[in-house]
C-alpha atoms as a PDB file:
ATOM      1  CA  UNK A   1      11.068   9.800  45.253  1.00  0.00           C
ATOM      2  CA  UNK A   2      10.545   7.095  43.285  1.00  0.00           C
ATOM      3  CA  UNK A   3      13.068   5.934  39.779  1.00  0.00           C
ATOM      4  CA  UNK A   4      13.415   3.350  37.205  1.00  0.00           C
ATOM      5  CA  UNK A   5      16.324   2.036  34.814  1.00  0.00           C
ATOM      6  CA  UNK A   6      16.049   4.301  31.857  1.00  0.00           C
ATOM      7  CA  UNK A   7      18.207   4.275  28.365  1.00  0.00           C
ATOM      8  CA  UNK A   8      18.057   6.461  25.490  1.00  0.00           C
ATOM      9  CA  UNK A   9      18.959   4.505  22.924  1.00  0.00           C
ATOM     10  CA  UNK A  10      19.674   5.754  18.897  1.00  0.00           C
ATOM     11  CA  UNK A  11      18.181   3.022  16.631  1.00  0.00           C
ATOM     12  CA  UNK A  12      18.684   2.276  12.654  1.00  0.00           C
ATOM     13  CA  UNK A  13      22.345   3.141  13.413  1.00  0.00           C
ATOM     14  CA  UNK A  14      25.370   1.678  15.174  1.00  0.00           C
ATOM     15  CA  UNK A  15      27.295   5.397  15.285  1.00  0.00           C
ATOM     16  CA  UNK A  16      25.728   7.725  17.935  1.00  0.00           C
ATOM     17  CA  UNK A  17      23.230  10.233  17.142  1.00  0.00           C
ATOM     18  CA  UNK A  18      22.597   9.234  13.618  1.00  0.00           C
ATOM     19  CA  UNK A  19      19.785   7.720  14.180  1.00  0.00           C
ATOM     20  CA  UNK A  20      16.655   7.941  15.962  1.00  0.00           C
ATOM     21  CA  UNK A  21      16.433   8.683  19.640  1.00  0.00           C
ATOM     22  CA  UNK A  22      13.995   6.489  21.868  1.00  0.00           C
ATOM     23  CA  UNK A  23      13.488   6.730  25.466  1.00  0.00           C
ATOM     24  CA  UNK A  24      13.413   3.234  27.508  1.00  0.00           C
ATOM     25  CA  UNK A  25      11.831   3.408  30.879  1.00  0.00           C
ATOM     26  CA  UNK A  26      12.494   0.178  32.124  1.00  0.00           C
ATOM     27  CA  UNK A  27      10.615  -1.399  35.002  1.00  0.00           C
ATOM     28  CA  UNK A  28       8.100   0.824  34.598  1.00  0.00           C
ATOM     29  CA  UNK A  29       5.213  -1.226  36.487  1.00  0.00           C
ATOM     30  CA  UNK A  30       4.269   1.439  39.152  1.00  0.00           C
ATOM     31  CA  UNK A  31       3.848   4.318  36.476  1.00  0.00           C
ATOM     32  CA  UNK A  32      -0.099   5.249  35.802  1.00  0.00           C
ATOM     33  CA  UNK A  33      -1.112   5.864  32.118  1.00  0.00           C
ATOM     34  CA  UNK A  34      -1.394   9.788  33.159  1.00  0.00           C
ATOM     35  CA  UNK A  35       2.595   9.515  34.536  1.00  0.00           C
ATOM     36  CA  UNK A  36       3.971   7.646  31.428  1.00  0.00           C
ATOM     37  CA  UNK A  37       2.566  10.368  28.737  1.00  0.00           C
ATOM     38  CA  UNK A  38       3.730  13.324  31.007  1.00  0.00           C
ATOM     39  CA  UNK A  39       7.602  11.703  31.155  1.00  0.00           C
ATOM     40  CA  UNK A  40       6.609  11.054  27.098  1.00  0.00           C
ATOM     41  CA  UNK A  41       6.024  14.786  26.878  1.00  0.00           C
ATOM     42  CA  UNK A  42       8.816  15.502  28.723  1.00  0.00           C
ATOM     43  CA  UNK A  43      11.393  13.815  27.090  1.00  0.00           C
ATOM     44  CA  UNK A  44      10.151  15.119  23.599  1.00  0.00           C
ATOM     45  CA  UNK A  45      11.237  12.307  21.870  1.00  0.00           C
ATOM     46  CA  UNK A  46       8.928  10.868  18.780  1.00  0.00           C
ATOM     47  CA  UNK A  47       8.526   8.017  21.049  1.00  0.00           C
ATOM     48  CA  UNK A  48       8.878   6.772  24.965  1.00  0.00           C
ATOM     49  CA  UNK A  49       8.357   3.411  25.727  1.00  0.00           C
ATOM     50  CA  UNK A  50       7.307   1.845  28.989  1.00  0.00           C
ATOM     51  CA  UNK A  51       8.892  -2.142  29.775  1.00  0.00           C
ATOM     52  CA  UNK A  52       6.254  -4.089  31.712  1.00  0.00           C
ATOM     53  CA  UNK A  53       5.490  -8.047  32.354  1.00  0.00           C
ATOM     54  CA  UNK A  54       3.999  -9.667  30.126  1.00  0.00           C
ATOM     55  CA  UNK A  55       0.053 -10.578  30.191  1.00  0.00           C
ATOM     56  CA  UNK A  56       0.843 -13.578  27.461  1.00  0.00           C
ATOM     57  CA  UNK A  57       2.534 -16.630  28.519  1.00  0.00           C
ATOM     58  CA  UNK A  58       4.516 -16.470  24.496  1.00  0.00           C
ATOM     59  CA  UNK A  59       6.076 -13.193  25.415  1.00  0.00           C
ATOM     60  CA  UNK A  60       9.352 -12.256  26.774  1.00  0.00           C
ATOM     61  CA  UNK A  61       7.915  -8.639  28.121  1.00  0.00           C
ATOM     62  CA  UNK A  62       5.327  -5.963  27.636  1.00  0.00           C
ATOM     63  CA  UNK A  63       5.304  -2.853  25.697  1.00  0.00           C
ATOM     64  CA  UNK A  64       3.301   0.469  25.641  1.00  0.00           C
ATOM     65  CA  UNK A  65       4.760   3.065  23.243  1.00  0.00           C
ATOM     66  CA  UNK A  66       3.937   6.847  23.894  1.00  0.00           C
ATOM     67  CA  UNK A  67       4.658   9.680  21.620  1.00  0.00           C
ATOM     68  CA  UNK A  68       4.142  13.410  23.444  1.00  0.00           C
ATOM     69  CA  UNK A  69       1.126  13.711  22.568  1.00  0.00           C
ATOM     70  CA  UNK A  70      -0.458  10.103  22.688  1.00  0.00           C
ATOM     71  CA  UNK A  71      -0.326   6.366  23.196  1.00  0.00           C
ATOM     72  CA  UNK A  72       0.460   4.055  19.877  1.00  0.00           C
ATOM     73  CA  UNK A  73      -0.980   0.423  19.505  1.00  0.00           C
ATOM     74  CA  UNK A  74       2.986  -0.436  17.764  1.00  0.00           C
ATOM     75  CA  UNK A  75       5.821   1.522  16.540  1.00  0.00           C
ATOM     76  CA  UNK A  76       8.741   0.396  14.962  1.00  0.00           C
ATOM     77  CA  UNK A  77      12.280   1.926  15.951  1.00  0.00           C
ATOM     78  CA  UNK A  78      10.657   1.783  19.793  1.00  0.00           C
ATOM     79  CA  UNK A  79      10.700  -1.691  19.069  1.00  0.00           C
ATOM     80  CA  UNK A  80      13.822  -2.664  18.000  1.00  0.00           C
ATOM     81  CA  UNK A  81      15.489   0.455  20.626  1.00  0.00           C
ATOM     82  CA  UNK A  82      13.383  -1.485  23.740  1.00  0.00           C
ATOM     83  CA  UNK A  83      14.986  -4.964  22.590  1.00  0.00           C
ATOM     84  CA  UNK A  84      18.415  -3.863  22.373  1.00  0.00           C
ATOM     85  CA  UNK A  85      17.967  -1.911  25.636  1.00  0.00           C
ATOM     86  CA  UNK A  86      16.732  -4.703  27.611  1.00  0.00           C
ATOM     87  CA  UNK A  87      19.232  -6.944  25.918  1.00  0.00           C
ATOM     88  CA  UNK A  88      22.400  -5.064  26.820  1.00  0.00           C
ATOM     89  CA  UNK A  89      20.542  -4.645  30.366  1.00  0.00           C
ATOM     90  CA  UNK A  90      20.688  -8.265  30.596  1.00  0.00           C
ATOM     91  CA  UNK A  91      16.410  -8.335  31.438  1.00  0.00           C
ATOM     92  CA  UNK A  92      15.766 -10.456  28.454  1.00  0.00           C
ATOM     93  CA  UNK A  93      17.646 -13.304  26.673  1.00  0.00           C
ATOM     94  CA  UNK A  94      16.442 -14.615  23.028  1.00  0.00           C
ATOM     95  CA  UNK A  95      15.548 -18.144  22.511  1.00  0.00           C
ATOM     96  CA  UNK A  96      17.208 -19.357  19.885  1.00  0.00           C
ATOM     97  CA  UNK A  97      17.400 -15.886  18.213  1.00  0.00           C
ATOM     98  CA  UNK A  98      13.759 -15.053  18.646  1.00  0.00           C
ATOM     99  CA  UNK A  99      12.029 -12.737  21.144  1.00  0.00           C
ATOM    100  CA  UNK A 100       8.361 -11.799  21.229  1.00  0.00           C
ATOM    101  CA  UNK A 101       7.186  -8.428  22.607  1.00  0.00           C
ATOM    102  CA  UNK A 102       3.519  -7.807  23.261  1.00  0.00           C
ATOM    103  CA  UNK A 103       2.015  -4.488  22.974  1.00  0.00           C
ATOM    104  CA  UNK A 104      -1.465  -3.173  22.362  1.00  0.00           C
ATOM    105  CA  UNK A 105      -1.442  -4.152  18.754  1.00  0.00           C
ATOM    106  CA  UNK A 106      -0.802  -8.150  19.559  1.00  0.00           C
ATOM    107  CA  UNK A 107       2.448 -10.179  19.976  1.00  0.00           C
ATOM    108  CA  UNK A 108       5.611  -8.706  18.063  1.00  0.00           C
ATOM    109  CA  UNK A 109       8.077 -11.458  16.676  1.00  0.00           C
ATOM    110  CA  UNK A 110      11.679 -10.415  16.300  1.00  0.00           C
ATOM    111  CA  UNK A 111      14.923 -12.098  15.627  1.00  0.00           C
ATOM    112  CA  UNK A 112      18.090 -11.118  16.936  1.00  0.00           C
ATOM    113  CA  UNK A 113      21.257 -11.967  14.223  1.00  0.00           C
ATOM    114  CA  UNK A 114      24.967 -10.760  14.020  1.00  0.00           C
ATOM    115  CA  UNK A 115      26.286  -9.386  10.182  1.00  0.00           C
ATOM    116  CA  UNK A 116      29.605 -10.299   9.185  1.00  0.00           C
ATOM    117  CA  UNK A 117      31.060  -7.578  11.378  1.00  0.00           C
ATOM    118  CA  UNK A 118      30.007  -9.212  14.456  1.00  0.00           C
ATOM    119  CA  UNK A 119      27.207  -6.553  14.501  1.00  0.00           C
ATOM    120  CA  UNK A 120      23.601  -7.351  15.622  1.00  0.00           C
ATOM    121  CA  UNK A 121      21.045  -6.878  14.221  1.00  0.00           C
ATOM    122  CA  UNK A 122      17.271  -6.578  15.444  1.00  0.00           C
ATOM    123  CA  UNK A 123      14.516  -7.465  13.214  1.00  0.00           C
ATOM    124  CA  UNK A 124      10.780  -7.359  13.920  1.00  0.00           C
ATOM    125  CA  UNK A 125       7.827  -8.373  11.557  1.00  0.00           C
ATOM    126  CA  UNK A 126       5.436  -6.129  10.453  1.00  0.00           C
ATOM    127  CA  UNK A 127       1.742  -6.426  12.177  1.00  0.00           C
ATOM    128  CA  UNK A 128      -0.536  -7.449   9.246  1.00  0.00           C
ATOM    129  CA  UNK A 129      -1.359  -5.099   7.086  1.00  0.00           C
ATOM    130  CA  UNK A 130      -4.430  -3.620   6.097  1.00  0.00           C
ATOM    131  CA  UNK A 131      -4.513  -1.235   2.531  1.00  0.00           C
ATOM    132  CA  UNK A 132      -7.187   1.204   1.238  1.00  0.00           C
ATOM    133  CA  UNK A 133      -6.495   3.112  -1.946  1.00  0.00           C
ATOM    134  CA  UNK A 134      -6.595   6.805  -1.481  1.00  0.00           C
ATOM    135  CA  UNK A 135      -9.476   8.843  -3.110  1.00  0.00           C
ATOM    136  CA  UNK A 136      -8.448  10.408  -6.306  1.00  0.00           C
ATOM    137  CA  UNK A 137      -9.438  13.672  -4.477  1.00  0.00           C
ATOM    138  CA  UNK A 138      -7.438  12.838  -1.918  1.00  0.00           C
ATOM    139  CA  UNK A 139      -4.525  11.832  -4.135  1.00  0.00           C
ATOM    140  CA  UNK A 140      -4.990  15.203  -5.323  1.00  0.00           C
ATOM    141  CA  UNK A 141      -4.711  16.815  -1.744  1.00  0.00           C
ATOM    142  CA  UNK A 142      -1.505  14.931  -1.038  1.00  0.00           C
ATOM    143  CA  UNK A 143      -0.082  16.307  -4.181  1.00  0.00           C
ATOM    144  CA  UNK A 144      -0.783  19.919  -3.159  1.00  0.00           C
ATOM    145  CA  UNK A 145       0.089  19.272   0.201  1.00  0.00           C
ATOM    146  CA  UNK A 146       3.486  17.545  -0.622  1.00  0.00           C
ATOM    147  CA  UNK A 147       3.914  20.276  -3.592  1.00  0.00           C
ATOM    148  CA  UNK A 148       5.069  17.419  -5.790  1.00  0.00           C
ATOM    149  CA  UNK A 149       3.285  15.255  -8.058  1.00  0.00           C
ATOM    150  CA  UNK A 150       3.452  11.099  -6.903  1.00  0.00           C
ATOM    151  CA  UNK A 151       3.703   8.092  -9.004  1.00  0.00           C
ATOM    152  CA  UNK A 152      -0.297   7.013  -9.933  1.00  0.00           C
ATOM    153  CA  UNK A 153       1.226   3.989 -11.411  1.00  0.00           C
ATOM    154  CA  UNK A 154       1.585   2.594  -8.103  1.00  0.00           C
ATOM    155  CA  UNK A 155      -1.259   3.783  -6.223  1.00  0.00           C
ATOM    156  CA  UNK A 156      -1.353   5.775  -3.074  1.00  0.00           C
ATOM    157  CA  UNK A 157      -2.322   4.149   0.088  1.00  0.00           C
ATOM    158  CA  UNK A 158      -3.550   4.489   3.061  1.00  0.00           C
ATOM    159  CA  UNK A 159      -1.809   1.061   5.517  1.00  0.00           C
ATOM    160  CA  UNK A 160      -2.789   0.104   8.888  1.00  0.00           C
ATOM    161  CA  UNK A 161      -0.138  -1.513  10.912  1.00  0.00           C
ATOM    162  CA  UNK A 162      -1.227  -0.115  14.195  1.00  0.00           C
ATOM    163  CA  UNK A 163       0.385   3.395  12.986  1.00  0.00           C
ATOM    164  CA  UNK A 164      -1.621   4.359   9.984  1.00  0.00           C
ATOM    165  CA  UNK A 165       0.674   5.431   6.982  1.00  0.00           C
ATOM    166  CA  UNK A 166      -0.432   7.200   4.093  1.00  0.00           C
ATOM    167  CA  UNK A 167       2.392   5.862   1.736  1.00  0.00           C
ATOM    168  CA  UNK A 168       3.408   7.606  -1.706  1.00  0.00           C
ATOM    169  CA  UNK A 169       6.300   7.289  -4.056  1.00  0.00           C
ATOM    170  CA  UNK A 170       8.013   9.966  -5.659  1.00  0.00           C
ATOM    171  CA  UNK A 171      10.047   9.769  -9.472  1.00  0.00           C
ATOM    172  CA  UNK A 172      13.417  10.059  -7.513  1.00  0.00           C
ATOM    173  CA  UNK A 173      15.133   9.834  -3.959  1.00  0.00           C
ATOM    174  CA  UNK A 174      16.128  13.408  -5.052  1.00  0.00           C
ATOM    175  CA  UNK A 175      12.509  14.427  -5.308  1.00  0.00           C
ATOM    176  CA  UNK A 176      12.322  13.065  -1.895  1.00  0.00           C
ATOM    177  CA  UNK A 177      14.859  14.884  -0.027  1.00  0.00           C
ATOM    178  CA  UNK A 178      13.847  18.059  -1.670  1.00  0.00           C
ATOM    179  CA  UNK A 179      10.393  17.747  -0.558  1.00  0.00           C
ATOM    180  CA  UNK A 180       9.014  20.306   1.702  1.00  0.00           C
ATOM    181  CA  UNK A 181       5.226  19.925   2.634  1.00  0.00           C
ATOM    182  CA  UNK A 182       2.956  22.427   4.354  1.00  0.00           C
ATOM    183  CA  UNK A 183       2.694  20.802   7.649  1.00  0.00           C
ATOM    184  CA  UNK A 184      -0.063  22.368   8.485  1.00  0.00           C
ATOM    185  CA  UNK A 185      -2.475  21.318   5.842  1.00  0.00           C
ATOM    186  CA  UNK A 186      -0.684  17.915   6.297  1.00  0.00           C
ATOM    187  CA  UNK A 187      -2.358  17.810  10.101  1.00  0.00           C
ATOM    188  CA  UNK A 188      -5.775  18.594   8.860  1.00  0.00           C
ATOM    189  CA  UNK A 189      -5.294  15.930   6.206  1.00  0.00           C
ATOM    190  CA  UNK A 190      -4.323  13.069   8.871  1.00  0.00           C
ATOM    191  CA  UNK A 191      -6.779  14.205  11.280  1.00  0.00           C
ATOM    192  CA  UNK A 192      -9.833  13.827   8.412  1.00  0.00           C
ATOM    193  CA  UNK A 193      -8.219  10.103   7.285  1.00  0.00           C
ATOM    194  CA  UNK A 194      -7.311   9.206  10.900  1.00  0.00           C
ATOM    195  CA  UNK A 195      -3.842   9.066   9.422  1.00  0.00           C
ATOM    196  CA  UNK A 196      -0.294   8.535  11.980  1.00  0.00           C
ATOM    197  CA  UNK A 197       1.411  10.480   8.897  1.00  0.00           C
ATOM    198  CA  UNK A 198       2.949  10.549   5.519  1.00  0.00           C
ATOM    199  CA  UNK A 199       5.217   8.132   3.980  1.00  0.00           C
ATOM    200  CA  UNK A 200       6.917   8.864   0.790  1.00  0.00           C
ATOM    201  CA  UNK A 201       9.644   7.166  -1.140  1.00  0.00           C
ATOM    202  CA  UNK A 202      11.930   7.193  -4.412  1.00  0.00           C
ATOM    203  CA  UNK A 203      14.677   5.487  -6.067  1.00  0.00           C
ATOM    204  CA  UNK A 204      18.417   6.154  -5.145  1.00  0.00           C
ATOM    205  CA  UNK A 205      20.719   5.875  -8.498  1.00  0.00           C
ATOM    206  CA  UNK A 206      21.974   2.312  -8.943  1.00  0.00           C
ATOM    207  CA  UNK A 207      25.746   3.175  -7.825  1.00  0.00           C
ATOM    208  CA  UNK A 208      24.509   4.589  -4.744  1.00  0.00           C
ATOM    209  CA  UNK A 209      24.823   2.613  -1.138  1.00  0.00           C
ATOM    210  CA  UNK A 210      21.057   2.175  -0.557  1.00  0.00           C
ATOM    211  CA  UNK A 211      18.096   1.446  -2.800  1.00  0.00           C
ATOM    212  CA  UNK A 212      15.421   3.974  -1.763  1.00  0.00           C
ATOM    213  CA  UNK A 213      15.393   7.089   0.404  1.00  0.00           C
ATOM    214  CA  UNK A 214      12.684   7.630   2.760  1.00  0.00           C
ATOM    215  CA  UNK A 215      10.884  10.665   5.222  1.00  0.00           C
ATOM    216  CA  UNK A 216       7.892  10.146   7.311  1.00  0.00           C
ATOM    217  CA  UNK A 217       5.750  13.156   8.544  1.00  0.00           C
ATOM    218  CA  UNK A 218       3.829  12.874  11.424  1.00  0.00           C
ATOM    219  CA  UNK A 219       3.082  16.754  12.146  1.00  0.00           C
ATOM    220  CA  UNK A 220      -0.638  15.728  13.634  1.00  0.00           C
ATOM    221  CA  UNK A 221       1.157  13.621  16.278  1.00  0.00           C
ATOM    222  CA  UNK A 222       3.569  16.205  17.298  1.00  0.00           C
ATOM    223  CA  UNK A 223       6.167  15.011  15.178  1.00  0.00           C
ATOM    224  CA  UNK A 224       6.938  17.310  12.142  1.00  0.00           C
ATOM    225  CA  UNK A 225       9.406  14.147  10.599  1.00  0.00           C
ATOM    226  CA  UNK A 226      10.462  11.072  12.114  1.00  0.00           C
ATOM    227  CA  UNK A 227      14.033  11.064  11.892  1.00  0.00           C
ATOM    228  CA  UNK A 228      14.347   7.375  11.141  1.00  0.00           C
ATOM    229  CA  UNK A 229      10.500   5.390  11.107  1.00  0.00           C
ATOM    230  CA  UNK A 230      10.972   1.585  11.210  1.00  0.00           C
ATOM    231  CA  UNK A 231       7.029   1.067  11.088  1.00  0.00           C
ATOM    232  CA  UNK A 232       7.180   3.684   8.267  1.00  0.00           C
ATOM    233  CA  UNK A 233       9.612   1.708   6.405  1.00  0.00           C
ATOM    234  CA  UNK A 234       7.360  -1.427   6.698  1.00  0.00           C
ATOM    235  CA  UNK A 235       4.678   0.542   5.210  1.00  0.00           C
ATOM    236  CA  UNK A 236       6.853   0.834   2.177  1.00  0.00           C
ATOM    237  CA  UNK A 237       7.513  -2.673   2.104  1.00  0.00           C
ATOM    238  CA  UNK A 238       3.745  -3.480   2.252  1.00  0.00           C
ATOM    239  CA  UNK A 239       3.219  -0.205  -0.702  1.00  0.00           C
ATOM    240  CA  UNK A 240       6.375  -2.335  -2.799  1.00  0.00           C
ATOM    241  CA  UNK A 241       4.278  -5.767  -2.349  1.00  0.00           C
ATOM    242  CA  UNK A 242       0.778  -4.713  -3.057  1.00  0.00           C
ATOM    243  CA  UNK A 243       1.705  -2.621  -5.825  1.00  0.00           C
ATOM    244  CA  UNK A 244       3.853  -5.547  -7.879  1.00  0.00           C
ATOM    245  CA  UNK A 245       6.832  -4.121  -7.561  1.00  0.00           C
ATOM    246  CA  UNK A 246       8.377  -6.764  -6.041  1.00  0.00           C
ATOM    247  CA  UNK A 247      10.077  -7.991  -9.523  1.00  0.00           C
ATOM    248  CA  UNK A 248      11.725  -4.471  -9.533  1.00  0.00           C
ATOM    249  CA  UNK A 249      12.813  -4.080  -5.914  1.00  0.00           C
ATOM    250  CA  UNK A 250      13.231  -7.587  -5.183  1.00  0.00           C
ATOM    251  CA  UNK A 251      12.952  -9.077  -2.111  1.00  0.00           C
ATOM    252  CA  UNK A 252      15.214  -7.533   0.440  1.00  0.00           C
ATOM    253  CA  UNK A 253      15.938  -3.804   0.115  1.00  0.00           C
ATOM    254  CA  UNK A 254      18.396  -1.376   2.139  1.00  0.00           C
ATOM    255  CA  UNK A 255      16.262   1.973   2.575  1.00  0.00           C
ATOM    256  CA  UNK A 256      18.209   5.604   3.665  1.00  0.00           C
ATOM    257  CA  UNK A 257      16.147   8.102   6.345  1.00  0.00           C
ATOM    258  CA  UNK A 258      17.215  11.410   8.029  1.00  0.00           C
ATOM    259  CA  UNK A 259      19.502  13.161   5.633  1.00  0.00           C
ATOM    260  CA  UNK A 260      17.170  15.499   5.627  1.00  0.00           C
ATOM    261  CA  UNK A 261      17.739  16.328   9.546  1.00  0.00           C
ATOM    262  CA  UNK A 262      21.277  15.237   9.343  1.00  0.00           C
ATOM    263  CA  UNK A 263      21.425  11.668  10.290  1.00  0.00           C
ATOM    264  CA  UNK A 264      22.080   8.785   8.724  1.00  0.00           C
ATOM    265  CA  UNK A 265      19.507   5.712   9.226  1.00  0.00           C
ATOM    266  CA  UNK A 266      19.766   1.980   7.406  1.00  0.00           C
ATOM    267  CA  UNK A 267      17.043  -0.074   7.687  1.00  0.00           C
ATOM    268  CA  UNK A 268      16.934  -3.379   5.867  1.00  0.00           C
ATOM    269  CA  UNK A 269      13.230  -4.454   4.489  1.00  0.00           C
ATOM    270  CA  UNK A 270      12.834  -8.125   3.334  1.00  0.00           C
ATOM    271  CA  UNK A 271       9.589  -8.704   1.648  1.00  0.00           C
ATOM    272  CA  UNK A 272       7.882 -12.396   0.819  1.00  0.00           C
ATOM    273  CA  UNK A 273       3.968 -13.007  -0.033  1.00  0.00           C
ATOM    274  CA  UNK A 274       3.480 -13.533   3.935  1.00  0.00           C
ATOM    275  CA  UNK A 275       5.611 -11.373   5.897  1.00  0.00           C
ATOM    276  CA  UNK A 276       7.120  -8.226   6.145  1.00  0.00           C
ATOM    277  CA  UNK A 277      10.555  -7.586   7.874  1.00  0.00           C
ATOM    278  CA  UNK A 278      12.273  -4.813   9.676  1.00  0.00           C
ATOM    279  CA  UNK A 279      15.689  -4.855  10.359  1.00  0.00           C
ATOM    280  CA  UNK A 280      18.070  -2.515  12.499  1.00  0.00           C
ATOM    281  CA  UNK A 281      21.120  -2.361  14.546  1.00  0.00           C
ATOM    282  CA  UNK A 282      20.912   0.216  17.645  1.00  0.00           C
ATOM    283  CA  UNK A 283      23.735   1.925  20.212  1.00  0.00           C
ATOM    284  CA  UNK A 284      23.159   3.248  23.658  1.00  0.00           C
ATOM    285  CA  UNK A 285      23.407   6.804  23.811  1.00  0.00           C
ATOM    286  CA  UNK A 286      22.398   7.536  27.462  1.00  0.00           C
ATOM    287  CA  UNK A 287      22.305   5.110  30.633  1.00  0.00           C
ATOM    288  CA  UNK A 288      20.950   5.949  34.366  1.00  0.00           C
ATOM    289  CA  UNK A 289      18.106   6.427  36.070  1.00  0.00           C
ATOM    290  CA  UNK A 290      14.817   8.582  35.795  1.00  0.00           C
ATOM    291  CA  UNK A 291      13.632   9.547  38.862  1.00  0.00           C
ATOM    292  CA  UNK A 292       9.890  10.519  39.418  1.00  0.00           C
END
């Protein structure tokens, strides 16, 4: 019997099991495609990922990101979970802050930083994104399927980062934690648009600690809600920029997930006209081996 270093690391957090879970298998190279997406399945997470070498000379290592169901091109709390993993593991070392991770959607820059609590802080920019206005009709569909009407003034979209988002905001963060969609109907929506999930999003009051609260439903991908969904929260940055509402949100945003499944997830999203950023702190949960 074979093994490999494996962490499960909670990410968007820096307490324990606030955040979201990712598996890290690291030194994975021996693993078939067929072997990664059964221990994917297995560990029932929303997302396994899979350290190899890199194939480009401009990366530090290789990525490939599994949910239980299927492989995805990029994902963002895998991301930042993998670099903290292989950080603390010692396998990787930043160059001048920076590392670059290449998975199947391109090369990955992120940038490693300490707050002013000595905390680090991993940040990865958001894959270009590509934006297609939803149907009225299908505007329509979300509606029913969400069972709560979404802003028009700022126009649902679907956005392609790798992950496809359908992205909507709501009047209120309230609106969004009360949300419950039919999950069902939500799968045969995703499946027609080719859709990861749903993204929605609304105001916290101005007293409170964060700026918006934010769910992700990915019920077609075996994932009713992501617990904490940093390419998710990208979306919104890229929904905020294309819609204008940069002069109202600003530039750099904290954004609140999981309250709805009792966690607690930050993530920090810093928009400018050419780049989207995701930022996150992370805290090893479990360290061993996995054996297969």
């Amino acid at each position: 019997m074979r093994s490999a270093p494996f962490k499960q690391v909670d990410v968007f957090t820096h307490t324990p099991f606030k955040g979201n879970p990712v598996a890290v298998v690291m030194q994975a190279d021996d693993l078939s495609t067929e072997q990664m997406q059964q221990i994917a399945n297995w560990t029932h997470l929303s997302e396994t990922t899979f350290v190899l070498p890199p194939t480009d000379t401009r990366a530090d290592y290789r990525l490939r990101i599994f949910t239980p169901a299927q492989e995805l091109p990029f994902a963002g709390h895998p991301t930042i979970g993998t670099a903290h993993a292989l950080l603390e593991g010692g396998l990787i070392t930043p160059r001048h802050g920076q590392l670059v991770q290449e998975c199947a959607a391109g090369l990955v820059a992120l940038q490693v930083e300490m707050d002013p609590q000595g905390q680090p802080w991993i940040s990865f920019d958001l894959p270009s994104p590509t934006l297609t206005r939803l149907t009225p009709t299908q505007v329509d569909e979300l509606e029913a399927i969400l069972g709560h009407a979404v802003s028009r003034d700022a126009w649902p979209c679907l956005i392609d980062v790798g992950p496809r988002w359908i992205v909507a905001q709501l009047p209120s963060a309230q609106a969004v934690l009360a949300c419950q969609p039919d999950l069902v109907r939500m799968t045969r929506q995703d499946t027609q648009a080719q859709a990861t999930g749903v993204v929605i999003f609304g105001e916290h009051p101005s007293h409170h600690a964060s700026r918006i609260e934010v769910r992700a439903f990915a019920p077609s991908h075996g994932v009713n809600e992501d617990p904490v969904c940093g390419s998710g929260n990208g979306c919104v940055g890229a929904f905020i920029r294309a819609s204008g509402l940069l002069p109202h949100f600003g530039q750099s945003l904290l954004a609140s997930q999981g309250a709805a499944l009792g966690r607690a997830g930050r993530v920090r999203i810093t928009m400018t006209e050419t780049r989207i950023q995701v930022s996150g702190q992370a805290v090893t949960c479990v360290e061993g081996r996995l054996s297969y």
